[in-house]
PDB file of N, CA and C in Angstrom:
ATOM      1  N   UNK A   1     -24.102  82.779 -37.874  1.00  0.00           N
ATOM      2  CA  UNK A   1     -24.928  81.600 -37.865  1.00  0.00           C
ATOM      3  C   UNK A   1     -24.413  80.576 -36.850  1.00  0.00           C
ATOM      4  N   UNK A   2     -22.655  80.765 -36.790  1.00  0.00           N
ATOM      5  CA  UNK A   2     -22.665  80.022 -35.872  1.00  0.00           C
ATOM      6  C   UNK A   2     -22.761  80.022 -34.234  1.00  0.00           C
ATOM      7  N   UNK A   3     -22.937  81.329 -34.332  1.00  0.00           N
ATOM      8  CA  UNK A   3     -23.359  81.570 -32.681  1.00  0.00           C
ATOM      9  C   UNK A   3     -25.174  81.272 -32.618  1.00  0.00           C
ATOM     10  N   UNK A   4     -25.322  81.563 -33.574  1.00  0.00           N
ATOM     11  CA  UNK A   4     -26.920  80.756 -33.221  1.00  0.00           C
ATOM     12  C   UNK A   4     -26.962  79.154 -32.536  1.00  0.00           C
ATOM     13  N   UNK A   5     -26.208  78.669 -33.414  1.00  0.00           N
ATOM     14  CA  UNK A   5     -26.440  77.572 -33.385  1.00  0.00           C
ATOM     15  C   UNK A   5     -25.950  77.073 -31.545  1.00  0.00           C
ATOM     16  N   UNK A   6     -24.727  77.345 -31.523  1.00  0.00           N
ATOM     17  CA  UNK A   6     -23.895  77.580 -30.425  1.00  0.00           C
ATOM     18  C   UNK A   6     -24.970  77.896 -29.034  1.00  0.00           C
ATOM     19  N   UNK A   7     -25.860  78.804 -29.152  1.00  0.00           N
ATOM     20  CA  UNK A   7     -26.728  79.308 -28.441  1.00  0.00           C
ATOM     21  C   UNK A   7     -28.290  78.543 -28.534  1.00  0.00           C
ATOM     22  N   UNK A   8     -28.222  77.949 -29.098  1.00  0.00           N
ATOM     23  CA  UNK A   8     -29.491  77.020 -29.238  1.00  0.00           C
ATOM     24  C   UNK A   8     -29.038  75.572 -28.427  1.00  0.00           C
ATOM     25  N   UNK A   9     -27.470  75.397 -28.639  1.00  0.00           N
ATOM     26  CA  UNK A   9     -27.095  74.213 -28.065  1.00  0.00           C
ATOM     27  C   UNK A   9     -27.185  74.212 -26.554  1.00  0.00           C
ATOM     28  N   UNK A  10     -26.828  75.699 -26.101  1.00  0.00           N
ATOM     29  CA  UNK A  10     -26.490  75.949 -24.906  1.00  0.00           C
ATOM     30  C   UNK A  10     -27.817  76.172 -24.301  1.00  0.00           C
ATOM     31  N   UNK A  11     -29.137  76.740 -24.736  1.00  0.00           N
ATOM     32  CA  UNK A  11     -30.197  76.877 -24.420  1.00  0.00           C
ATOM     33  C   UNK A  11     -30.439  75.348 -23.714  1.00  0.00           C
ATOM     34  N   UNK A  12     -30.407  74.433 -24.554  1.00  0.00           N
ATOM     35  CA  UNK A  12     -30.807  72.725 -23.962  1.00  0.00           C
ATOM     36  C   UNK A  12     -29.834  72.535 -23.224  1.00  0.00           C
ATOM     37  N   UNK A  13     -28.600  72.402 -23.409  1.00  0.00           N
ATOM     38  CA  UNK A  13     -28.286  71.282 -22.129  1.00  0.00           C
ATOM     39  C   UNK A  13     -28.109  72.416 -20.599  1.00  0.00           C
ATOM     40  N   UNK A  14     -28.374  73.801 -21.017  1.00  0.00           N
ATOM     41  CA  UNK A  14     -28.231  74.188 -19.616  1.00  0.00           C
ATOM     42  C   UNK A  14     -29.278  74.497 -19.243  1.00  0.00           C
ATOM     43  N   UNK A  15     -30.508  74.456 -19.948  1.00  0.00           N
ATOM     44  CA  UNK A  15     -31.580  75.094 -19.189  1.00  0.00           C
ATOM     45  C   UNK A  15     -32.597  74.113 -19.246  1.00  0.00           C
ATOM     46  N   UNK A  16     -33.037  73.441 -20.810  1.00  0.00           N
ATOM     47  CA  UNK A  16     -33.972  72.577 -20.723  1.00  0.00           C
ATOM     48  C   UNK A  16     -34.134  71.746 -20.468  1.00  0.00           C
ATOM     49  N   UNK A  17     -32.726  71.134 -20.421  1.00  0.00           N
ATOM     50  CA  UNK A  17     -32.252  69.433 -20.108  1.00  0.00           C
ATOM     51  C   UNK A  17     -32.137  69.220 -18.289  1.00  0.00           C
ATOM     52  N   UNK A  18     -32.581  70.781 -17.784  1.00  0.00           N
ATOM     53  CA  UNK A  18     -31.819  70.101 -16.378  1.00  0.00           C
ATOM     54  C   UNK A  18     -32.981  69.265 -15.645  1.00  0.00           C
ATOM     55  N   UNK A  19     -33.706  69.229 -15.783  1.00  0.00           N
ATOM     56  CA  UNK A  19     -34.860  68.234 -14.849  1.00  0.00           C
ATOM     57  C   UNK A  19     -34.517  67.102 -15.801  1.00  0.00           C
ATOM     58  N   UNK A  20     -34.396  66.312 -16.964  1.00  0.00           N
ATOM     59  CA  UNK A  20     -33.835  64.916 -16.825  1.00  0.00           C
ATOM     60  C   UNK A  20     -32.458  65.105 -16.107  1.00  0.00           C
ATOM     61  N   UNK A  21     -31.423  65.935 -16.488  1.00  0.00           N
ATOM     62  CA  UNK A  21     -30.109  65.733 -15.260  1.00  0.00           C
ATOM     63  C   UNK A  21     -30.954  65.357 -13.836  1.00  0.00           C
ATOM     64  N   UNK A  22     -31.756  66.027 -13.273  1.00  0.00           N
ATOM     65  CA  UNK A  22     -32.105  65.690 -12.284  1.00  0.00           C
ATOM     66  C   UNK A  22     -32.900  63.975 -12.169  1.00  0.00           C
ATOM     67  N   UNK A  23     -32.878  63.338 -13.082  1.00  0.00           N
ATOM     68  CA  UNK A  23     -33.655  62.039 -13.389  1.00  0.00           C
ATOM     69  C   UNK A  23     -32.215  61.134 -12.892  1.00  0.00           C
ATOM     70  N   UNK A  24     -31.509  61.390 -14.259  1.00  0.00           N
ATOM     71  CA  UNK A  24     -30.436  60.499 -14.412  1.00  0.00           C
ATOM     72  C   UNK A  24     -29.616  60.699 -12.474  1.00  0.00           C
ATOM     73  N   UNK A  25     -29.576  61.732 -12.461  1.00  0.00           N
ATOM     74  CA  UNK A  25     -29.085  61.632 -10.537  1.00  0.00           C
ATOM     75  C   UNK A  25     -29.530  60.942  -9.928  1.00  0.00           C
ATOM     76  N   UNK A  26     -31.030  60.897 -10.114  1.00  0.00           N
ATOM     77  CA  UNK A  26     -31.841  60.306  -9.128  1.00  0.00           C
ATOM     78  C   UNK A  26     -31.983  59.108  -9.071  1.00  0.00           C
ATOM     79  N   UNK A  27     -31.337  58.283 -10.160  1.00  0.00           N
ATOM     80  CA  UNK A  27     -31.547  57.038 -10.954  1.00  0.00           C
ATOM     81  C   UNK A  27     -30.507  56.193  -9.301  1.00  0.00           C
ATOM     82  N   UNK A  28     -29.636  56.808  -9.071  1.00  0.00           N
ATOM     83  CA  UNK A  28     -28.925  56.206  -8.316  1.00  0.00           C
ATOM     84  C   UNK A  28     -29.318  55.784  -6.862  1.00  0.00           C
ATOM     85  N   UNK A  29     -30.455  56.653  -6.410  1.00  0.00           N
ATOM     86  CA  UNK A  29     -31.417  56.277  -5.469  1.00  0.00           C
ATOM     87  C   UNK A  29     -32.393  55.379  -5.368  1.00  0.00           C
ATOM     88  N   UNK A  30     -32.988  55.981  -6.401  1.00  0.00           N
ATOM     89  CA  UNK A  30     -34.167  54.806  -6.318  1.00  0.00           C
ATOM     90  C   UNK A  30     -34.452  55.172  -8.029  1.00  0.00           C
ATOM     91  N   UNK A  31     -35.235  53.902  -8.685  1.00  0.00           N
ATOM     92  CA  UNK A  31     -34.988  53.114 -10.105  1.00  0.00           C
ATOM     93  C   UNK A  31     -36.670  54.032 -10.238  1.00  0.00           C
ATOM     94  N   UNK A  32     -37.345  54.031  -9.418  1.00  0.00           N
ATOM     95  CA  UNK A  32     -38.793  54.295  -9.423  1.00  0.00           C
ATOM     96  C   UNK A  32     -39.029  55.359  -9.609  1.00  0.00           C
ATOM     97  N   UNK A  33     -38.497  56.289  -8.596  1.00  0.00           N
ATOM     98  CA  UNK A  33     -38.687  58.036  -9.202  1.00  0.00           C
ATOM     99  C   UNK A  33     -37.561  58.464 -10.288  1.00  0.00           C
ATOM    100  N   UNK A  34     -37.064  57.620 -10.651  1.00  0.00           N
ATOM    101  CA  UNK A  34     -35.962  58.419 -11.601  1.00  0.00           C
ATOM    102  C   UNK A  34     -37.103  58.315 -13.082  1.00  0.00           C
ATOM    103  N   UNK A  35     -37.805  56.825 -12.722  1.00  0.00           N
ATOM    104  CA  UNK A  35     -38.967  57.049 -14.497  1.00  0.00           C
ATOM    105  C   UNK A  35     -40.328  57.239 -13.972  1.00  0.00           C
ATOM    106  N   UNK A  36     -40.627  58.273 -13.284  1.00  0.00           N
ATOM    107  CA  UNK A  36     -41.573  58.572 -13.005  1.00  0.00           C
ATOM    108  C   UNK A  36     -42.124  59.321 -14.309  1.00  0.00           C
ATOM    109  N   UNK A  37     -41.915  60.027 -14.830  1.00  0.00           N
ATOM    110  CA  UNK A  37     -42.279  60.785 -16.293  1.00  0.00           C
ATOM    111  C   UNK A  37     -42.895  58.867 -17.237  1.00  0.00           C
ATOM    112  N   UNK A  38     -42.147  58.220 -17.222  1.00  0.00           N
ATOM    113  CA  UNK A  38     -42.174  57.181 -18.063  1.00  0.00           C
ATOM    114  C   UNK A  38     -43.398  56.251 -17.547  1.00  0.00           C
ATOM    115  N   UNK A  39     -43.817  56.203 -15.972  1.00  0.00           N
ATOM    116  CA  UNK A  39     -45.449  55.985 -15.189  1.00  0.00           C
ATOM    117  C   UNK A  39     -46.210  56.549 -16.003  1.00  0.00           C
ATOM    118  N   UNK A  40     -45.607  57.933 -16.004  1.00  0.00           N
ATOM    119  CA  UNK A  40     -47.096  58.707 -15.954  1.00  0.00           C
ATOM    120  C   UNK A  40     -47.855  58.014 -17.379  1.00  0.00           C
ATOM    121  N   UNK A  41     -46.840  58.564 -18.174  1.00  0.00           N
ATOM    122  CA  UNK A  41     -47.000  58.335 -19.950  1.00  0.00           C
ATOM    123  C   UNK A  41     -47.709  56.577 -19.887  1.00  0.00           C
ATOM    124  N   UNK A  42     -47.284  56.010 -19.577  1.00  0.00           N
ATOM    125  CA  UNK A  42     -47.323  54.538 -19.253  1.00  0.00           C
ATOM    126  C   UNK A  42     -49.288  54.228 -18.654  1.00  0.00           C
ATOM    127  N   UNK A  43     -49.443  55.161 -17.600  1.00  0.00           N
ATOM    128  CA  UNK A  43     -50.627  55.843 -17.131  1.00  0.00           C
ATOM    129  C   UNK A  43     -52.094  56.243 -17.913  1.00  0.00           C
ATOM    130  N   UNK A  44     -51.183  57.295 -18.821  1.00  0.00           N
ATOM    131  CA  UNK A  44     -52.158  58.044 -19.710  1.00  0.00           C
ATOM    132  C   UNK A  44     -52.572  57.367 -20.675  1.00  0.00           C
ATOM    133  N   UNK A  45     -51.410  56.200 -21.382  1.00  0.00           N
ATOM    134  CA  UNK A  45     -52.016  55.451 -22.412  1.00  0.00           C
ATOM    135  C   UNK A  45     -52.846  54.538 -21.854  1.00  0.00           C
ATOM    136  N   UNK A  46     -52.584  53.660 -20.776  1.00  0.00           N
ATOM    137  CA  UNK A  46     -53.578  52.839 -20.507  1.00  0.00           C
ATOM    138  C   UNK A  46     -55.097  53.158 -20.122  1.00  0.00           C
ATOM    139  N   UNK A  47     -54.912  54.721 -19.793  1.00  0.00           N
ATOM    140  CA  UNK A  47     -56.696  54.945 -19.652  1.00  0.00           C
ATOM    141  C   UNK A  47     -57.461  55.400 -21.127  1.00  0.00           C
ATOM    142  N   UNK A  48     -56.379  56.058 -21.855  1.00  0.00           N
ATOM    143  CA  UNK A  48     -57.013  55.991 -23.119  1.00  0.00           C
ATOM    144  C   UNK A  48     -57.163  55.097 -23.864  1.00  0.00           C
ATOM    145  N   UNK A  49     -56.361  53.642 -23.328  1.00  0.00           N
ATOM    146  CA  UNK A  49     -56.806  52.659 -24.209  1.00  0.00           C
ATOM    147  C   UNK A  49     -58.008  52.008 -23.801  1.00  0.00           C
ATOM    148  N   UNK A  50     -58.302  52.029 -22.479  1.00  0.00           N
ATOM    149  CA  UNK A  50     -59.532  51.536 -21.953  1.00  0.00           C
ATOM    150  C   UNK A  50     -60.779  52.512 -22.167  1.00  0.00           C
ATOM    151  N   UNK A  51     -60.502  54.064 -22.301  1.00  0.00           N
ATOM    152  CA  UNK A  51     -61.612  54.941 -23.326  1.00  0.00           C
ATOM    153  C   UNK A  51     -62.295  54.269 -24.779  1.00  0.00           C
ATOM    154  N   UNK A  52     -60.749  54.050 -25.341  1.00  0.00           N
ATOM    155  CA  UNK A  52     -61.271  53.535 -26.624  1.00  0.00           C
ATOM    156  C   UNK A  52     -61.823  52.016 -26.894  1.00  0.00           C
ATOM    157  N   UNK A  53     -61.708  51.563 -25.515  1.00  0.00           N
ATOM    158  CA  UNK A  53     -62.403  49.965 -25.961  1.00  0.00           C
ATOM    159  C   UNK A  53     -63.794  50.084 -25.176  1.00  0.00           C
ATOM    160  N   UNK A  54     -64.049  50.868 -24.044  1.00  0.00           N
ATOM    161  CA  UNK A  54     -65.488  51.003 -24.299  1.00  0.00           C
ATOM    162  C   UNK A  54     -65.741  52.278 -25.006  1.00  0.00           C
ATOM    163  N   UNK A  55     -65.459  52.865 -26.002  1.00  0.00           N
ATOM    164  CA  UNK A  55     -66.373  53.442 -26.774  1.00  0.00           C
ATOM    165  C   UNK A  55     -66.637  52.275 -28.028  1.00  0.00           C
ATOM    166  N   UNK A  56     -65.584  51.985 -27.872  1.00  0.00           N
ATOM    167  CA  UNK A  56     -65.908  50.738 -29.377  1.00  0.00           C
ATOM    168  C   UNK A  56     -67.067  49.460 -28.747  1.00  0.00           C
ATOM    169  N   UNK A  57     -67.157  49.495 -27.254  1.00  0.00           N
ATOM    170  CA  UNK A  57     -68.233  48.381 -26.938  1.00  0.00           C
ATOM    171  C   UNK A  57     -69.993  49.108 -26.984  1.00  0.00           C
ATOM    172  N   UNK A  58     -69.614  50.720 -26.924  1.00  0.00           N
ATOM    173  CA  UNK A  58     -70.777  50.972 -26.790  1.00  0.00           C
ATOM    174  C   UNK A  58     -71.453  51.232 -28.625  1.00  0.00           C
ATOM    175  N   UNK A  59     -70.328  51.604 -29.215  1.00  0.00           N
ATOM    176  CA  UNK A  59     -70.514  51.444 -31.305  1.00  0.00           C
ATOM    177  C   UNK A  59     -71.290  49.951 -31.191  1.00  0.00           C
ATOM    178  N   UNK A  60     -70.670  48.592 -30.495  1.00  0.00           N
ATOM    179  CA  UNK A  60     -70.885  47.780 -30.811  1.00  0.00           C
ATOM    180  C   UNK A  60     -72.362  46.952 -30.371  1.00  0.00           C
ATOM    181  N   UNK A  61     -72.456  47.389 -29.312  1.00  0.00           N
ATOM    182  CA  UNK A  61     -73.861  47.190 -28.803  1.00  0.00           C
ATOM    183  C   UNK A  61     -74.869  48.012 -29.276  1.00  0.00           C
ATOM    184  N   UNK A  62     -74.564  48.859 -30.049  1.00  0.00           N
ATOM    185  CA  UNK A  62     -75.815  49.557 -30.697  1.00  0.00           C
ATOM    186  C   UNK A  62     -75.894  49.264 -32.249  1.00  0.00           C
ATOM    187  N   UNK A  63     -74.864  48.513 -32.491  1.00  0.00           N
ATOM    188  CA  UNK A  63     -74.819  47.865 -33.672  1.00  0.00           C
ATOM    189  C   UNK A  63     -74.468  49.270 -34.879  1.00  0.00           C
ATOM    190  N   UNK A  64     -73.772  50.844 -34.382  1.00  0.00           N
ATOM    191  CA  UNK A  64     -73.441  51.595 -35.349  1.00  0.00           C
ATOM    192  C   UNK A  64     -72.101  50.738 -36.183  1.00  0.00           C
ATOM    193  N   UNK A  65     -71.512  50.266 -35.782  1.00  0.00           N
ATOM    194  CA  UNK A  65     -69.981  49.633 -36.886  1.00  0.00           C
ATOM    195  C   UNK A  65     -70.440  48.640 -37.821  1.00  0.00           C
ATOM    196  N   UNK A  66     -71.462  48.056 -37.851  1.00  0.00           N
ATOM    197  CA  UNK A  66     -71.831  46.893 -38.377  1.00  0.00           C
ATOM    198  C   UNK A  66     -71.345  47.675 -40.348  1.00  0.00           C
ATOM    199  N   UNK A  67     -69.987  46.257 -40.736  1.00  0.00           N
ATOM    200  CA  UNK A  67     -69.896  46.942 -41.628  1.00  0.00           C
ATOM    201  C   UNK A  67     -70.338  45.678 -42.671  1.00  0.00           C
ATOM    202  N   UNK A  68     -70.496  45.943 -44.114  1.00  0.00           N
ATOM    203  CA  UNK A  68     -70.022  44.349 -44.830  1.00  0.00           C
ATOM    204  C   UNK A  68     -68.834  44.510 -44.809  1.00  0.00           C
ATOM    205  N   UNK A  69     -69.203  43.084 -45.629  1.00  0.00           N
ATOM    206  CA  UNK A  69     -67.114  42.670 -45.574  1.00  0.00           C
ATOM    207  C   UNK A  69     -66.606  42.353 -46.825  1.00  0.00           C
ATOM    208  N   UNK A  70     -67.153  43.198 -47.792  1.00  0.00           N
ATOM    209  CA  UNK A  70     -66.579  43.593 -49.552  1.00  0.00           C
ATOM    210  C   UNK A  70     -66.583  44.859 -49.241  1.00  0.00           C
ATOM    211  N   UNK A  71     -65.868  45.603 -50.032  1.00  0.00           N
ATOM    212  CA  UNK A  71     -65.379  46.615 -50.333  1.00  0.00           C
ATOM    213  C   UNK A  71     -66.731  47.331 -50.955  1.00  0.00           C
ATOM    214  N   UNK A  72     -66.831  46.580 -52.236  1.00  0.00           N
ATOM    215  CA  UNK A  72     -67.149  47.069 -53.538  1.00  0.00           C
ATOM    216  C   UNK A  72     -68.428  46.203 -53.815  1.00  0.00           C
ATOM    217  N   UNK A  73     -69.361  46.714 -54.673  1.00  0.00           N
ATOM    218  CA  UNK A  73     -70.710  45.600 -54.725  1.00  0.00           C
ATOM    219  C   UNK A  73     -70.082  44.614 -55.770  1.00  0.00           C
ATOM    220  N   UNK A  74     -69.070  45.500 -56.744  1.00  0.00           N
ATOM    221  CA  UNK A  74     -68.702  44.167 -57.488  1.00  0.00           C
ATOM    222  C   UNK A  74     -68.312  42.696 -57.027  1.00  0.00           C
ATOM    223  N   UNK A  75     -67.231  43.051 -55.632  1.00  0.00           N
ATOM    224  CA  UNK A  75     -67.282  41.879 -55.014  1.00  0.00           C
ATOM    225  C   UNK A  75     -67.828  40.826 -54.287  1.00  0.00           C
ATOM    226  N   UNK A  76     -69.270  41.203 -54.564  1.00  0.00           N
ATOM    227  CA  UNK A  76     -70.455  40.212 -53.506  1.00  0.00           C
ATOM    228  C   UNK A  76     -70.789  39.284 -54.755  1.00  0.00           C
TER     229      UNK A  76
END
Protein backbone atom coordinates (compact mmCIF):
# COMPACT_ATOMS: atom_id res chain seq x y z
CA UNK A 1 0.00 0.00 0.00
CA UNK A 2 2.77 1.91 0.54
CA UNK A 3 4.26 1.91 -2.74
CA UNK A 4 0.98 2.93 -4.08
CA UNK A 5 0.85 5.67 -2.39
CA UNK A 6 4.61 6.50 -3.01
CA UNK A 7 3.71 6.15 -6.76
CA UNK A 8 0.73 8.29 -6.85
CA UNK A 9 2.96 10.96 -5.15
CA UNK A 10 5.51 10.59 -7.74
CA UNK A 11 2.93 10.48 -10.60
CA UNK A 12 2.16 14.50 -9.58
CA UNK A 13 5.06 16.18 -8.83
CA UNK A 14 6.94 14.57 -11.76
CA UNK A 15 4.62 14.41 -14.37
CA UNK A 16 1.47 16.40 -13.63
CA UNK A 17 2.80 19.24 -11.78
CA UNK A 18 5.40 20.09 -14.44
CA UNK A 19 3.59 22.84 -16.51
CA UNK A 20 2.83 24.88 -13.17
CA UNK A 21 6.84 24.24 -12.46
CA UNK A 22 6.96 25.78 -15.69
CA UNK A 23 4.59 28.85 -14.31
CA UNK A 24 6.38 29.36 -11.10
CA UNK A 25 9.86 29.71 -13.52
CA UNK A 26 8.28 31.88 -15.56
CA UNK A 27 7.03 34.04 -12.77
CA UNK A 28 10.56 35.49 -12.77
CA UNK A 29 10.21 36.94 -16.25
CA UNK A 30 7.32 38.32 -16.64
CA UNK A 31 4.24 38.43 -13.74
CA UNK A 32 1.73 38.19 -16.90
CA UNK A 33 2.44 34.88 -18.53
CA UNK A 34 3.29 33.17 -15.42
CA UNK A 35 -0.99 33.67 -14.55
CA UNK A 36 -2.02 33.27 -17.73
CA UNK A 37 -4.20 30.04 -16.72
CA UNK A 38 -5.62 32.56 -13.93
CA UNK A 39 -6.74 35.28 -17.36
CA UNK A 40 -8.15 32.75 -18.89
CA UNK A 41 -10.44 31.45 -15.86
CA UNK A 42 -10.80 35.21 -14.98
CA UNK A 43 -12.05 35.36 -18.92
CA UNK A 44 -14.48 32.55 -18.88
CA UNK A 45 -16.28 33.78 -15.83
CA UNK A 46 -16.78 37.13 -17.01
CA UNK A 47 -18.51 36.03 -20.27
CA UNK A 48 -20.64 33.72 -18.43
CA UNK A 49 -21.54 36.25 -16.18
CA UNK A 50 -22.57 38.58 -18.89
CA UNK A 51 -24.59 35.25 -20.51
CA UNK A 52 -26.42 35.13 -17.41
CA UNK A 53 -27.41 38.78 -17.07
CA UNK A 54 -28.79 38.96 -20.45
CA UNK A 55 -30.62 35.89 -20.21
CA UNK A 56 -32.11 37.20 -16.99
CA UNK A 57 -32.88 40.65 -19.09
CA UNK A 58 -34.49 38.74 -21.73
CA UNK A 59 -36.84 36.45 -18.58
CA UNK A 60 -37.33 40.01 -17.64
CA UNK A 61 -38.64 41.78 -20.53
CA UNK A 62 -41.00 39.16 -21.29
CA UNK A 63 -42.14 39.34 -17.92
CA UNK A 64 -41.52 35.09 -17.47
CA UNK A 65 -39.88 35.74 -13.58
CA UNK A 66 -42.60 37.87 -12.48
CA UNK A 67 -42.92 36.23 -9.08
CA UNK A 68 -45.22 37.29 -5.83
CA UNK A 69 -43.54 38.08 -2.94
CA UNK A 70 -45.29 35.56 -0.20
CA UNK A 71 -44.38 32.34 -0.19
CA UNK A 72 -47.60 30.89 0.86
CA UNK A 73 -51.35 32.24 0.25
CA UNK A 74 -51.52 32.13 3.95
CA UNK A 75 -49.25 34.99 3.96
CA UNK A 76 -51.15 37.57 1.75
Amino acid sequence: MKAFFEALGALFTDFLFLPLDFFRSLELKSWWAANIVNWIFIVICIAAFAYWMKQLKIFKDTHEDDQDTTAHSFLS
